[in-house]
C-alpha atoms as a PDB file:
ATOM      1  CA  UNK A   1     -16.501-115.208 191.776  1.00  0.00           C
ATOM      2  CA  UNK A   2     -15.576-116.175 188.196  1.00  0.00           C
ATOM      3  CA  UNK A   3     -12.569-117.731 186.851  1.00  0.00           C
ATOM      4  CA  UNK A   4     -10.515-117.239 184.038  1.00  0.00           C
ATOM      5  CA  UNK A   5      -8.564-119.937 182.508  1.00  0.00           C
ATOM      6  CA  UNK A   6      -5.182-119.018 180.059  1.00  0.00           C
ATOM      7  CA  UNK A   7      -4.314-121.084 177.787  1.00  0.00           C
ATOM      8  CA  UNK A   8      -1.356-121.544 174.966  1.00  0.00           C
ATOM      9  CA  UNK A   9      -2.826-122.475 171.217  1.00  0.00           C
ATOM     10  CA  UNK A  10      -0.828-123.648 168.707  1.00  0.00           C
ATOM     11  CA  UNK A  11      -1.635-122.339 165.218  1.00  0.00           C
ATOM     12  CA  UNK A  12       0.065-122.564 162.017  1.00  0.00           C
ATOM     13  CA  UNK A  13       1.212-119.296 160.944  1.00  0.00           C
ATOM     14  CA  UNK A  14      -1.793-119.043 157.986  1.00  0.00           C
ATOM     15  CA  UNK A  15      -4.245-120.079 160.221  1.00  0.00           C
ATOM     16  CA  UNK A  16      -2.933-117.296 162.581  1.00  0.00           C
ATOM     17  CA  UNK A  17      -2.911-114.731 159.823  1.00  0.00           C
ATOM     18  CA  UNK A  18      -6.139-115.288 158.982  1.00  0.00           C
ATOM     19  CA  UNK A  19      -7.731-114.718 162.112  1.00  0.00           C
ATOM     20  CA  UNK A  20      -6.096-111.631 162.723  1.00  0.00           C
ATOM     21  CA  UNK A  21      -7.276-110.018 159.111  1.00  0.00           C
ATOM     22  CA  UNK A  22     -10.358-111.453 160.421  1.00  0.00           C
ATOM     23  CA  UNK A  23     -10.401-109.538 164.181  1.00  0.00           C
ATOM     24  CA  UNK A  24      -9.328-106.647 162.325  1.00  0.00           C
ATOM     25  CA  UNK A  25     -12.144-107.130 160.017  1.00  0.00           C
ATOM     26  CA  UNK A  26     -14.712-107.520 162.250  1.00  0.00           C
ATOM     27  CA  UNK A  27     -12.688-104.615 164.469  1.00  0.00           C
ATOM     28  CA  UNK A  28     -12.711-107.083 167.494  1.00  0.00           C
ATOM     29  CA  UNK A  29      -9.761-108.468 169.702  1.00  0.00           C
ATOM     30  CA  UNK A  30      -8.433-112.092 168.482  1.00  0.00           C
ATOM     31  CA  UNK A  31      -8.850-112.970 171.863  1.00  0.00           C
ATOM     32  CA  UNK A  32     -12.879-112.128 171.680  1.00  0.00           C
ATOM     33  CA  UNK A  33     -12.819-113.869 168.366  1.00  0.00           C
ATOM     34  CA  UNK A  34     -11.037-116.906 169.390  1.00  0.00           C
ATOM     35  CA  UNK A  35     -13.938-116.836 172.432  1.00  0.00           C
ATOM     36  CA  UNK A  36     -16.948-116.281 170.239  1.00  0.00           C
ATOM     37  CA  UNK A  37     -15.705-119.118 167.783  1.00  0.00           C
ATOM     38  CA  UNK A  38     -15.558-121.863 170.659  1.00  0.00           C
ATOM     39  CA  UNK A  39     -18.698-120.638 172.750  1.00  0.00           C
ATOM     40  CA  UNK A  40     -20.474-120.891 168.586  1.00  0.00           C
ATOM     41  CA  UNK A  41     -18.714-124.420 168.563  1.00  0.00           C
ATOM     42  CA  UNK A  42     -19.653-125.404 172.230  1.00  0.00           C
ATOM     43  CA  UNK A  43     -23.367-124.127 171.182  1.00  0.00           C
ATOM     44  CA  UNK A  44     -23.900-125.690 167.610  1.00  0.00           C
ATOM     45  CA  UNK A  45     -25.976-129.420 167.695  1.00  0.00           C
ATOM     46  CA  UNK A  46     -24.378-132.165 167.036  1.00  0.00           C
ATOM     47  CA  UNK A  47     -24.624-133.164 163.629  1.00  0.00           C
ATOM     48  CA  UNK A  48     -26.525-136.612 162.858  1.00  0.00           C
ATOM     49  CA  UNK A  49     -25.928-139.130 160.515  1.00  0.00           C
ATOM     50  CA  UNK A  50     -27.063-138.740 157.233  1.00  0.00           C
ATOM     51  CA  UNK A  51     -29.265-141.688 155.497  1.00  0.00           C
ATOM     52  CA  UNK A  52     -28.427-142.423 152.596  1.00  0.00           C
ATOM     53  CA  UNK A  53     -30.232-144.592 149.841  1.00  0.00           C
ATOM     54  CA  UNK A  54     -33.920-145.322 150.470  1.00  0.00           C
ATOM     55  CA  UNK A  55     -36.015-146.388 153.704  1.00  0.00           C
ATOM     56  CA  UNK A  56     -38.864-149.099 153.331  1.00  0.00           C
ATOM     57  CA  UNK A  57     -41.566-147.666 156.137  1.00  0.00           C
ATOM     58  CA  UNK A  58     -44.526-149.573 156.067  1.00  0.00           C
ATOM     59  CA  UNK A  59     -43.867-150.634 152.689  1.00  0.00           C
ATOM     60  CA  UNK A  60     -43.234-147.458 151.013  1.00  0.00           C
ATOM     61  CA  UNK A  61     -40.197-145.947 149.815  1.00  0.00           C
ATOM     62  CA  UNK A  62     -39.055-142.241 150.936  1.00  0.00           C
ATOM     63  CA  UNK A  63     -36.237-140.533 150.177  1.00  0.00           C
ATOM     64  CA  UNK A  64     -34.680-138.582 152.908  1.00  0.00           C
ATOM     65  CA  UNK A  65     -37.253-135.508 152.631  1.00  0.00           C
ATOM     66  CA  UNK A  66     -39.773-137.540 152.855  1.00  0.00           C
ATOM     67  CA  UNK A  67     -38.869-139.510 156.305  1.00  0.00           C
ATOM     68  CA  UNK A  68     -41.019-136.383 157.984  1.00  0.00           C
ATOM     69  CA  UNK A  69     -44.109-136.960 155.936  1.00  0.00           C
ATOM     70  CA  UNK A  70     -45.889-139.792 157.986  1.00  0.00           C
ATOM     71  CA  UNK A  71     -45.281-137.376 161.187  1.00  0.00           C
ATOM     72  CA  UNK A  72     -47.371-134.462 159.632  1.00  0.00           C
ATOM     73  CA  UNK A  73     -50.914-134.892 160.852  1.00  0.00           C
END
């Protein structure tokens, strides 16, 4: 059997305004918004670091495009 869970959020009201013009927009419920935004949030990768400046690799230097270029056969 599946659950359901309620919960209370607290939004500020311009927050809250725009996701209703949004709902309406997309003619959907706020509450199947609000559930397709977390379930897209629960679902995206986790974002890495980014590296900045250069990288000495075997005595070269590559910029962050070309970190992938030694891997290519």
């Amino acid at each position: 059997m599946r659950t359901k869970m309620r919960t209370t959020l607290e939004l500020p009201d311009p927050l809250f305004a725009r996701l209703k013009a949004r709902a309406a927009n997309e003619d959907v419920t706020l509450k199947q918004l609000l559930r397709s935004y977390v379930e897209q949030g629960l679902g995206a990768a986790a974002t890495l670091p980014r590296l900045e400046g250069s990288l000495a690799i075997e005595g070269q230097q590559l910029s962050n495009a070309g970190l992938f270029d030694p891997l290519d056969p």
